[in-house]
C-alpha atoms as a PDB file:
ATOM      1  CA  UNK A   1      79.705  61.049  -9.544  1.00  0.00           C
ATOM      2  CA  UNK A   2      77.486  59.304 -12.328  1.00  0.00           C
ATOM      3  CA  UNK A   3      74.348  59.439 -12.376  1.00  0.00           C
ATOM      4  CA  UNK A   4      72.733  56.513 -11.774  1.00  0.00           C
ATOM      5  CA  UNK A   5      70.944  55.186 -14.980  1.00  0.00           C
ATOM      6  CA  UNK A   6      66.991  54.103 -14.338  1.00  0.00           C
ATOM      7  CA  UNK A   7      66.629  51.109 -16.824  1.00  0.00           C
ATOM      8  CA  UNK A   8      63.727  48.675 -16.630  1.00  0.00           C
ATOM      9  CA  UNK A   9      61.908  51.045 -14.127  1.00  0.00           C
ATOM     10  CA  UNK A  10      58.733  51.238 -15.018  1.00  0.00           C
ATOM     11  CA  UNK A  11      57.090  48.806 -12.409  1.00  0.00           C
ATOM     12  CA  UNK A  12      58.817  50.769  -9.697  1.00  0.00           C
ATOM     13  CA  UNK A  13      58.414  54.154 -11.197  1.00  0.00           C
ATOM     14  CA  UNK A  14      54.453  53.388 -11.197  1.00  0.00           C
ATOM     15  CA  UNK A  15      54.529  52.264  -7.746  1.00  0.00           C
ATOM     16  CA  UNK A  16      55.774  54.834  -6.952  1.00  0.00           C
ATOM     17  CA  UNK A  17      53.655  57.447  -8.710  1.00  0.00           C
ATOM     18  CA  UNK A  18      50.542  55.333  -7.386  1.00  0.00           C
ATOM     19  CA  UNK A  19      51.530  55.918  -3.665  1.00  0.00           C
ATOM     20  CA  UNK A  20      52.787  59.424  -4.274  1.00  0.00           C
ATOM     21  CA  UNK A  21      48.976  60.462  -5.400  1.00  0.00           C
ATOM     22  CA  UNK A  22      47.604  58.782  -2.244  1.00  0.00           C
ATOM     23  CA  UNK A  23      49.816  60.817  -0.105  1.00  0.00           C
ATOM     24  CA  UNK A  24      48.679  64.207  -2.121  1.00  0.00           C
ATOM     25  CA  UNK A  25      45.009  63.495  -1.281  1.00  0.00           C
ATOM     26  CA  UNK A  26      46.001  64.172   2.298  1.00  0.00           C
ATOM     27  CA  UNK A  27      47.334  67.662   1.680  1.00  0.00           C
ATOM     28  CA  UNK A  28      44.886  68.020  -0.510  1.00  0.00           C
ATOM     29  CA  UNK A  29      41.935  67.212   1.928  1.00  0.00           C
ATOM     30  CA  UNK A  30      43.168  69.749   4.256  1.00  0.00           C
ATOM     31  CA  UNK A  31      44.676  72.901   2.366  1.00  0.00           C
ATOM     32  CA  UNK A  32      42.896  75.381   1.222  1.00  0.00           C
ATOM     33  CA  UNK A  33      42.739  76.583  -2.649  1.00  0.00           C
ATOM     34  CA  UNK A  34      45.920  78.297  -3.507  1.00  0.00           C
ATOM     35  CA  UNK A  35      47.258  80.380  -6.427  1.00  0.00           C
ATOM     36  CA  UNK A  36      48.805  78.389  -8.980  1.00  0.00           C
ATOM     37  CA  UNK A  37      47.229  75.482  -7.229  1.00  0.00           C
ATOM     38  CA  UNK A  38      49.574  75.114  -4.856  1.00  0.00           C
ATOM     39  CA  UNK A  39      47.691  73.459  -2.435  1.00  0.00           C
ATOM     40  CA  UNK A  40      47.732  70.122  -4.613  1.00  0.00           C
ATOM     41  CA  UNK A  41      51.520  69.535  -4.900  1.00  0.00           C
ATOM     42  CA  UNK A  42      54.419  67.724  -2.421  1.00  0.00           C
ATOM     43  CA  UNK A  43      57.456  69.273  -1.394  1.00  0.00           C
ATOM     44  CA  UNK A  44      60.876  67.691  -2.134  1.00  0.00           C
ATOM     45  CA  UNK A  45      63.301  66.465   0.598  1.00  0.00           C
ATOM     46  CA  UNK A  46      66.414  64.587   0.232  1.00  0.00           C
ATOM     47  CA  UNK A  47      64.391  61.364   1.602  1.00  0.00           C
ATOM     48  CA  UNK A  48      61.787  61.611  -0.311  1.00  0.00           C
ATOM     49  CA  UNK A  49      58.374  63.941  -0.733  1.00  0.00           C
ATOM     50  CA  UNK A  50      56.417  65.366   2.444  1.00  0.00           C
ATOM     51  CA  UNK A  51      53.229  66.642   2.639  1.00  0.00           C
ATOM     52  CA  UNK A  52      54.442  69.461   4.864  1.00  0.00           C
ATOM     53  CA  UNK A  53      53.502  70.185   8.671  1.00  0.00           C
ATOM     54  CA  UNK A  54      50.007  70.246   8.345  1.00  0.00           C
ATOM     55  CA  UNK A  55      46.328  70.061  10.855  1.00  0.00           C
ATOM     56  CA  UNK A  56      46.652  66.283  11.190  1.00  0.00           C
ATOM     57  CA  UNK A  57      50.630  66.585  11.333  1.00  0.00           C
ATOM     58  CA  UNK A  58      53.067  65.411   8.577  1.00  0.00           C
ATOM     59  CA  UNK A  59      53.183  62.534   5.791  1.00  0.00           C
ATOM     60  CA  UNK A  60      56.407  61.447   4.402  1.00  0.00           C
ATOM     61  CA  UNK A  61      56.977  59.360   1.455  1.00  0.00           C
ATOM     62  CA  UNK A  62      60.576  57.978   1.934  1.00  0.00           C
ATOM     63  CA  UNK A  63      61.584  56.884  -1.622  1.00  0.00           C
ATOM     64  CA  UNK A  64      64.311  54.804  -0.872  1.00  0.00           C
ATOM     65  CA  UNK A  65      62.740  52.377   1.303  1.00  0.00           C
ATOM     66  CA  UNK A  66      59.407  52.255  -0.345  1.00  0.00           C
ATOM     67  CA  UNK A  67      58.147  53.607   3.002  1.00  0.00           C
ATOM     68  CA  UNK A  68      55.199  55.959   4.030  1.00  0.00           C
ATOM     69  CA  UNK A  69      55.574  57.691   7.675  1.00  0.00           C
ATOM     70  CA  UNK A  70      52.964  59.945   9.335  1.00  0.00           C
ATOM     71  CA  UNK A  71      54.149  61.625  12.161  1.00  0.00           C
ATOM     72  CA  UNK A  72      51.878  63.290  14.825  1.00  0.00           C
ATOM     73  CA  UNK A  73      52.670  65.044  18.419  1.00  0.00           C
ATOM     74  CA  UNK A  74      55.298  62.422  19.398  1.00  0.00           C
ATOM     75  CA  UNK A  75      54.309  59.514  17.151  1.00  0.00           C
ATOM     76  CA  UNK A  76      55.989  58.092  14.196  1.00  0.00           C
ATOM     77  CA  UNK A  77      54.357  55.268  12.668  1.00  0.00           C
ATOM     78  CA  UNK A  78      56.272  53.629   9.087  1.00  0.00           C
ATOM     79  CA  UNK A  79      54.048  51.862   6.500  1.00  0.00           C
ATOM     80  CA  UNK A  80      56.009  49.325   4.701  1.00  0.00           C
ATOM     81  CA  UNK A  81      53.975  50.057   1.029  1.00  0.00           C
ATOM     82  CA  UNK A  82      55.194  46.914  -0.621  1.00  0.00           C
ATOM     83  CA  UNK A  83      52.365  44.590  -1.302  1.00  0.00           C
ATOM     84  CA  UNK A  84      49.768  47.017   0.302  1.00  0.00           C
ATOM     85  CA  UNK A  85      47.484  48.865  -2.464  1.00  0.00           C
ATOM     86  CA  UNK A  86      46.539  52.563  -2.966  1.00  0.00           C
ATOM     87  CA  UNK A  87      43.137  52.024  -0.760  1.00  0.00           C
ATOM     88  CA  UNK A  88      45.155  49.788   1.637  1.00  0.00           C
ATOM     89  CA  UNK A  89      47.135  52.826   2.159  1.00  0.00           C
ATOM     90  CA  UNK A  90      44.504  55.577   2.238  1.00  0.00           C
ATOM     91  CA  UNK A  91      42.662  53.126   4.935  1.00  0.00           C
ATOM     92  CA  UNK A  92      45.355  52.471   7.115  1.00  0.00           C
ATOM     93  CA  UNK A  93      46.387  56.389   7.101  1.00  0.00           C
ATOM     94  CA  UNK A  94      43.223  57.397   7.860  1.00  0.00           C
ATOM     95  CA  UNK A  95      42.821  54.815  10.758  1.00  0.00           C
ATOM     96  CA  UNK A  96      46.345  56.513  12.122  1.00  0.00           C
ATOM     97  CA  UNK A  97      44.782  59.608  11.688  1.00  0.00           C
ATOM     98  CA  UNK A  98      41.721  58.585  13.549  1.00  0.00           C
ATOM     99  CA  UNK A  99      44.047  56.901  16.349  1.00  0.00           C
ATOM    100  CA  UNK A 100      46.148  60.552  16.738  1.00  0.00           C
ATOM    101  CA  UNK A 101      42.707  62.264  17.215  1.00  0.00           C
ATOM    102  CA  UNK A 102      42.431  63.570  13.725  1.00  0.00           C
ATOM    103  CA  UNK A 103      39.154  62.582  11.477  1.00  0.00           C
ATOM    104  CA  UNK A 104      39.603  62.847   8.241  1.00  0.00           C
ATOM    105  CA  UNK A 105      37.378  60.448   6.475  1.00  0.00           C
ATOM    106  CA  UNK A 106      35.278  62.779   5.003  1.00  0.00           C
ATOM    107  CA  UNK A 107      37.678  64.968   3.587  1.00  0.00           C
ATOM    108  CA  UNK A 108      40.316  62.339   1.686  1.00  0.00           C
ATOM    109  CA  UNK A 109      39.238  61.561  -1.514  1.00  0.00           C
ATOM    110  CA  UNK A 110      38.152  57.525  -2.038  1.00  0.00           C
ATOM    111  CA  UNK A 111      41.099  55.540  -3.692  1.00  0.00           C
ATOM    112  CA  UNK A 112      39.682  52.924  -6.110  1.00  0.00           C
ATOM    113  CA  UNK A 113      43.296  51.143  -6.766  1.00  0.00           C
ATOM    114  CA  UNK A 114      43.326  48.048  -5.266  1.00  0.00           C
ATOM    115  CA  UNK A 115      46.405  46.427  -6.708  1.00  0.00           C
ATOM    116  CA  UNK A 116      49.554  45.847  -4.850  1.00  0.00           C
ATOM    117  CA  UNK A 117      52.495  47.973  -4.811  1.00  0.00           C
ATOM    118  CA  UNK A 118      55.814  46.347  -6.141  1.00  0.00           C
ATOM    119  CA  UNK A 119      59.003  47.996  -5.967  1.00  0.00           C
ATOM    120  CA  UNK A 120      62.522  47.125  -6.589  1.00  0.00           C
ATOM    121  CA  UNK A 121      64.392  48.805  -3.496  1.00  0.00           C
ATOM    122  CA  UNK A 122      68.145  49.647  -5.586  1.00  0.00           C
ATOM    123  CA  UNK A 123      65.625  51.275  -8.336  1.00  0.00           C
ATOM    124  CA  UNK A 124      63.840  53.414  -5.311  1.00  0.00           C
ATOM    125  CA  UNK A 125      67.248  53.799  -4.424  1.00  0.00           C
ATOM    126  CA  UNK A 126      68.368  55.474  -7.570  1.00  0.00           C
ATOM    127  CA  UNK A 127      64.775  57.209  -8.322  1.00  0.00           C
ATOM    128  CA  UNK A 128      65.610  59.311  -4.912  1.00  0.00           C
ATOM    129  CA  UNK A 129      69.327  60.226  -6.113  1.00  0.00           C
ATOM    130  CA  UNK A 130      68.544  61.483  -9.376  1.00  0.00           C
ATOM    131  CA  UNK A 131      65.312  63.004  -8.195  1.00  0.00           C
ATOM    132  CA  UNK A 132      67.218  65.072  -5.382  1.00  0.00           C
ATOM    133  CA  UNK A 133      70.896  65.388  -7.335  1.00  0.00           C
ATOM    134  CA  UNK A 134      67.779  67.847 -10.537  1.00  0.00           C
ATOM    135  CA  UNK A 135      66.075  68.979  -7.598  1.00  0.00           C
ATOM    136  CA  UNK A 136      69.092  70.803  -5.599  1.00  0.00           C
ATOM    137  CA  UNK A 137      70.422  71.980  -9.695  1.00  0.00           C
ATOM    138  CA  UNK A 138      66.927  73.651  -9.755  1.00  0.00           C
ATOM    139  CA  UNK A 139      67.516  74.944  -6.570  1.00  0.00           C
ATOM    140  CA  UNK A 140      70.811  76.456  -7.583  1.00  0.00           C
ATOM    141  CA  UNK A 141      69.440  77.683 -11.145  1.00  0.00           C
ATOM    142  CA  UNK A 142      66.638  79.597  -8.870  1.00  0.00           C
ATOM    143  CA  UNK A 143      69.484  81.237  -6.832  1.00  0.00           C
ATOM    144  CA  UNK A 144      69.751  84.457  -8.932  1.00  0.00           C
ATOM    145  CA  UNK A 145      66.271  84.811 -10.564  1.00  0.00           C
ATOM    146  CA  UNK A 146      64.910  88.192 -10.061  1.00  0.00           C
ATOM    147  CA  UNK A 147      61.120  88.031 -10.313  1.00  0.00           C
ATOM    148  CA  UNK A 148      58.631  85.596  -8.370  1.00  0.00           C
ATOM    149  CA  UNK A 149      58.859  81.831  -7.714  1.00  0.00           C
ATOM    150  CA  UNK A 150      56.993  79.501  -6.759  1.00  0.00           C
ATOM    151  CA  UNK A 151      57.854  76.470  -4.430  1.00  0.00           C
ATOM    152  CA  UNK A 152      60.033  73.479  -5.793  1.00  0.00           C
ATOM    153  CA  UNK A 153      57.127  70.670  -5.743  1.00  0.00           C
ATOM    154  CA  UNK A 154      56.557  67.259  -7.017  1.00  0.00           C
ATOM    155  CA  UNK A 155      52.922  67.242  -8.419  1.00  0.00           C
ATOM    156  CA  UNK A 156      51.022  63.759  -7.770  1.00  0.00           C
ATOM    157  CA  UNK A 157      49.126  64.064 -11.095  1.00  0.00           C
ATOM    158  CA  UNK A 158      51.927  64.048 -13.206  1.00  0.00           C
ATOM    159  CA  UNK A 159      54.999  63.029 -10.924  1.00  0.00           C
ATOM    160  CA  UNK A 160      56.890  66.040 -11.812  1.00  0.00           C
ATOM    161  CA  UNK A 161      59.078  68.304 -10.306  1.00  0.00           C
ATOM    162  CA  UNK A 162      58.384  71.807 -11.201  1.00  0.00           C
ATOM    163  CA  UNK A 163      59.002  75.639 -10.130  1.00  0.00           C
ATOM    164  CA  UNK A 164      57.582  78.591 -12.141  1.00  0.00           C
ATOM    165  CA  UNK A 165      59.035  81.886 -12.613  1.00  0.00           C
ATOM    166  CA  UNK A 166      57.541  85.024 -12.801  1.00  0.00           C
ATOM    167  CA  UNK A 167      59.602  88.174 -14.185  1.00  0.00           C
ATOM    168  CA  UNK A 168      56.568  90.870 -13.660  1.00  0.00           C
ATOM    169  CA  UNK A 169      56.991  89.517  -9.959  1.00  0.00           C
ATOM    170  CA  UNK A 170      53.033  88.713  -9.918  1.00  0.00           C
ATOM    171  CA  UNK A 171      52.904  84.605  -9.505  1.00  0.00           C
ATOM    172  CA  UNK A 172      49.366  84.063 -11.089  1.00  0.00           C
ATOM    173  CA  UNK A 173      50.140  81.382 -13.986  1.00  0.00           C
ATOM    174  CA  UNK A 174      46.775  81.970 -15.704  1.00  0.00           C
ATOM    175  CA  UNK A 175      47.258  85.701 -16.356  1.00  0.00           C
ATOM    176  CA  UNK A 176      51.098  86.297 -16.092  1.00  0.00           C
ATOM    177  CA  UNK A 177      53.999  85.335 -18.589  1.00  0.00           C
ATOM    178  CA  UNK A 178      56.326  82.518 -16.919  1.00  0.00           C
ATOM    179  CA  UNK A 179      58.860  79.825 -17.481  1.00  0.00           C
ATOM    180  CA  UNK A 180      58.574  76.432 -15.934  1.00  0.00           C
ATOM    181  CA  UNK A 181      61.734  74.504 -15.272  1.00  0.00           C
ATOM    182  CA  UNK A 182      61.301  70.796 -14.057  1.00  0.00           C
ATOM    183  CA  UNK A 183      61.891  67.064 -14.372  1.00  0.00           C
ATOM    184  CA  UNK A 184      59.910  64.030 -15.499  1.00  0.00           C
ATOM    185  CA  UNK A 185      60.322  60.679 -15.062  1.00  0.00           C
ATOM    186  CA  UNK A 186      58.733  60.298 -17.932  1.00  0.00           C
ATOM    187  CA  UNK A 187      55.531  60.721 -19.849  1.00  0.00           C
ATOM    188  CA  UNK A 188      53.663  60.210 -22.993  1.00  0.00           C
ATOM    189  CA  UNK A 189      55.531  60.482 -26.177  1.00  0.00           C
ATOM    190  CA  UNK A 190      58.619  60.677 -23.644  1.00  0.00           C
ATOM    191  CA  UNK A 191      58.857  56.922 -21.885  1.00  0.00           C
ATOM    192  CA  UNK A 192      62.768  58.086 -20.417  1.00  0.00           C
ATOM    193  CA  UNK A 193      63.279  60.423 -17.773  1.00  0.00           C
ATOM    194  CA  UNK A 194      63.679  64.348 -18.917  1.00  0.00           C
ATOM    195  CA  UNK A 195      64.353  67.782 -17.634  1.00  0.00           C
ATOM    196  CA  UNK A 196      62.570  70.128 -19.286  1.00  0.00           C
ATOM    197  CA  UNK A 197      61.336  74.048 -19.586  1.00  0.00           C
ATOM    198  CA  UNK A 198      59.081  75.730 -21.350  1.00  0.00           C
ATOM    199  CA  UNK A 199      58.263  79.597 -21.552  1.00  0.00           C
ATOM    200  CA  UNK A 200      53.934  80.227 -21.350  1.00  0.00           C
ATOM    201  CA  UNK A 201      52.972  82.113 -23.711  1.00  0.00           C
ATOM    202  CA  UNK A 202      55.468  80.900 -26.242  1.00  0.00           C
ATOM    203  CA  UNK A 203      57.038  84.239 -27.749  1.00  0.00           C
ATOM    204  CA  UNK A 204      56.924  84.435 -31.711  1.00  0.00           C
ATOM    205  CA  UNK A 205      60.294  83.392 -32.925  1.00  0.00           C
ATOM    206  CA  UNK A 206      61.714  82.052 -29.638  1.00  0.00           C
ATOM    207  CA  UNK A 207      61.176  78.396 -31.184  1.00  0.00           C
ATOM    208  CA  UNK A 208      64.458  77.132 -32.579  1.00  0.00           C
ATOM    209  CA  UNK A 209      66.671  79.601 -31.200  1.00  0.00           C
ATOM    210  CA  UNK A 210      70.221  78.239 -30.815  1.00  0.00           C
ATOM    211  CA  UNK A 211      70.567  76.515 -26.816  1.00  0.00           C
ATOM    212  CA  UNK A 212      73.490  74.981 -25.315  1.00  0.00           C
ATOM    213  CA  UNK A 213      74.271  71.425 -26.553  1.00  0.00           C
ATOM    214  CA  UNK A 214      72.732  69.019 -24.097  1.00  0.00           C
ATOM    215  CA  UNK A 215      69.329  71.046 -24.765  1.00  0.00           C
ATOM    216  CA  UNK A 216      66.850  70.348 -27.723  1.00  0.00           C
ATOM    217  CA  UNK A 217      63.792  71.418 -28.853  1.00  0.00           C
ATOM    218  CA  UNK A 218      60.408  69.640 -28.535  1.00  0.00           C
ATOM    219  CA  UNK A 219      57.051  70.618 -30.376  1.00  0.00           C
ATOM    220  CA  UNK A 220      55.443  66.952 -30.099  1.00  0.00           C
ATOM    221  CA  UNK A 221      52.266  67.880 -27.826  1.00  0.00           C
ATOM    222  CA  UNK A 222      53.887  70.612 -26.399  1.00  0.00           C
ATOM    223  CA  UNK A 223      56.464  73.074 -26.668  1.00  0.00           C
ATOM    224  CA  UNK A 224      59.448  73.680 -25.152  1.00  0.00           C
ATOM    225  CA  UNK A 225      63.366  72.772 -24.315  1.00  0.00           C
ATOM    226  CA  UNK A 226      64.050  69.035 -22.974  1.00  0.00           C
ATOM    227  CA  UNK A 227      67.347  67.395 -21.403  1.00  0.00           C
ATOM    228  CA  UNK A 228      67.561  64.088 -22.280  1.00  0.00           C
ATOM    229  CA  UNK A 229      67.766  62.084 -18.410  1.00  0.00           C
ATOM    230  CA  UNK A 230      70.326  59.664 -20.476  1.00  0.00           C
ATOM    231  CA  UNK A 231      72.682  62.221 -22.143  1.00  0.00           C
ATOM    232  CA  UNK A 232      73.276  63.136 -18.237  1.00  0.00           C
ATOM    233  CA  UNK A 233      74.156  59.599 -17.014  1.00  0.00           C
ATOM    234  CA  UNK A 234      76.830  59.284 -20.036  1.00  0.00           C
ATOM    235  CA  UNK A 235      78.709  62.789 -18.736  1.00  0.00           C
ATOM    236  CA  UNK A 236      81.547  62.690 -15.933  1.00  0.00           C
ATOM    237  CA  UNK A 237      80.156  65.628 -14.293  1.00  0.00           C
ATOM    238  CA  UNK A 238      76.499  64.989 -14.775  1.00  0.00           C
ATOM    239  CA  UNK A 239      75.341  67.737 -11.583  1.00  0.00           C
ATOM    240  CA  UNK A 240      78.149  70.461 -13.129  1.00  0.00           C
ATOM    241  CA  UNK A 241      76.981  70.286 -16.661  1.00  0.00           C
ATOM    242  CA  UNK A 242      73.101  69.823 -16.257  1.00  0.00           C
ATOM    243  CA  UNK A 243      73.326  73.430 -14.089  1.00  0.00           C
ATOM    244  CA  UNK A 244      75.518  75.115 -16.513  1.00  0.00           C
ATOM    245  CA  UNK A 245      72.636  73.638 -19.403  1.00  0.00           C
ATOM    246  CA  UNK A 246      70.039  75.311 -17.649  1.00  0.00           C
ATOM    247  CA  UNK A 247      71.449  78.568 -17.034  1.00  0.00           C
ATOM    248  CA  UNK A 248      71.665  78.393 -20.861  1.00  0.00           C
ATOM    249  CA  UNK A 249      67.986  77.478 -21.295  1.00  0.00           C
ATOM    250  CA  UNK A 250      67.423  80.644 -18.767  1.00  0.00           C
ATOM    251  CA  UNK A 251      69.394  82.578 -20.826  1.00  0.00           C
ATOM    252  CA  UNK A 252      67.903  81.859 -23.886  1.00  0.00           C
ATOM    253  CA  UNK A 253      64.467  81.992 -23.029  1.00  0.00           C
ATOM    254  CA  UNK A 254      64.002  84.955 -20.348  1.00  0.00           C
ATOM    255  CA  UNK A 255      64.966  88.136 -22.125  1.00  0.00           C
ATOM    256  CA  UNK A 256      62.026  86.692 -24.850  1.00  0.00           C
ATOM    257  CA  UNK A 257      59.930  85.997 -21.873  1.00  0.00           C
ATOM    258  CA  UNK A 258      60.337  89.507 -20.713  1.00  0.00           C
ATOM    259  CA  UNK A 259      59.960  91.381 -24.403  1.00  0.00           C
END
C-alpha cells in the first residue's frame, strides 16, 4: 500500500502541532519529573496521541478528525478543534476538568495562542497513516534490541516521534551512549517529512560509513542518518523497505555505539 504523500500540509501540520502542545501541558501539569524527561512527551495510538490514564483521567488527540476527547469515570466529552484556538482549548479542558471534579487551573501552563485552528480533514487523514504505518516499523525495529528503551512518544515541542536506545542497559540520556530512531514531519533546514537516527556521542569515524540506499547522511545542524518521507511514498512496499532501511541504520551504527 502507498504511502500517502503529505503535499501542501503545512497549515494542517501546524494545527496540528499547535493542539498537540496544548494537550502535553496536561500531562505535563500532572506528572512528575522523569528520566529522560519522560514526563513531557505523548504516547502514540493508531487514532492519534493520548496523554495516558492519568489523576484527572485521559486526553486523546484523534488526528483524523481534528478532534480532542477527555475521558473521565464514565464521561466522554469530543472537542471539535477546528476554528477553536490553543487557549480556547486549554479553557474549555480545564472547565471539563473542573466539571469531572478535577482542578487543575493552577497547574496547566497559560496558552497565549489565540488564533484558530484550520485543518484539512483528508490531510489529518493521511498525517495519522503515515504517522502510525513509522510508528508500528519502529515498533518492529525495537523488537530485537538488547539493551534499554525508552517509550515510543511523540514530543509536543518538536512533533516528533522518538525512542532511545541504550546498549549499557542504563536509560539516562545525559550520561549514557544511545541511538535515537524517530520521525519528523519536518523541521528547520528539513521543510518535508523525515525518519531519522542519530548515535549521541557521535563515534570518531562512524560519519560517512557506507548505509543501505534509502539512508543518507546529514551534518547540517546536526548529525546523523535521515530517510527521505518522499523516497518512501515513490516505493511499492513503502512499510517492507523503510524496516529493512532501519535495521541497516541499526546495523551500521550500534557495534560503533557500543566500541
Amino acid at each position: 500500500m502507498p504511502m500517502p504523500e503529505l503535499n501542501e500540509w503545512t497549515d494542517t501540520k501546524d494545527a496540528l502541532h499547535r493542539a498537540t502542545q496544548v494537550v502535553g501541558l496536561f500531562r505535563k501539569a500532572v506528572m512528575p519529573k522523569l528520566p529522560n524527561a519522560l514526563h513531557l512527551p505523548l504516547f502514540v495510538r493508531e487514532f492519534g496521541l493520548s496523554t495516558g490514564i492519568l489523576s484527572f483521567g485521559a486526553l486523546e488527540l484523534h488526528i483524523e478528525q481534528a478532534e480532542v476527547r477527555y475521558a473521565a469515570g464514565q464521561h466522554l466529552w469530543v472537542i471539535e478543534l477546528a476554528g477553536m484556538s490553543p487557549s480556547a482549548l486549554r479553557a474549555k479542558l480545564l472547565d471539563l476538568m473542573r466539571e469531572a471534579g478535577h482542578a487543575l487551573d493552577d497547574s496547566v501552563a497559560a496558552v497565549e495562542d489565540d488564533a484558530p485552528l484550520a485543518f484539512d480533514l483528508t490531510l489529518c487523514g493521511e498525517y495519522r497513516e503515515a504517522l502510525w504505518r513509522i510508528a508500528v516499523a519502529m515498533m518492529q525495529l525495537r523488537a530485537d534490541w538488547f539493551g534499554a528503551v525508552t517509550p515510543l512518544v511523540v514530543w509536543p515541542h518538536g512533533f516528533d516521534l522518538s525512542q532511545l536506545f541504550f546498549p549499557n542497559h542504563t536509560p539516562d540520556e545525559h550520561s549514557e551512549r544511545h541511538l535515537n530512531f524517530g520521525f519528523s514531519p519536518g523541521s528547520a533546514g528539513l521543510p518535508r517529512p523525515y525518519v531519522y537516527a542519530y548515535a549521541h556521542p557521535m563515534p570518531d569515524g562512524l560519519l560517512g560509513a557506507p548505509l543501505p540506499s534509502l539512508a543518507h547522511w546529514h551534518t547540517e545542524g546536526w548529525t546523523g542518518v535521515v530517510i527521505d518521507y518522499d523516497q518512501l511514498v515513490a516505493r511499492d512496499f513503502p512499510d517492507e523497505d523503510l524496516l529493512e532501511t532501519l535495521r541497516g541504520v541499526f546495523h551500521t551504527l550500534e557495534p560503533q555505539l557500543k566500541g
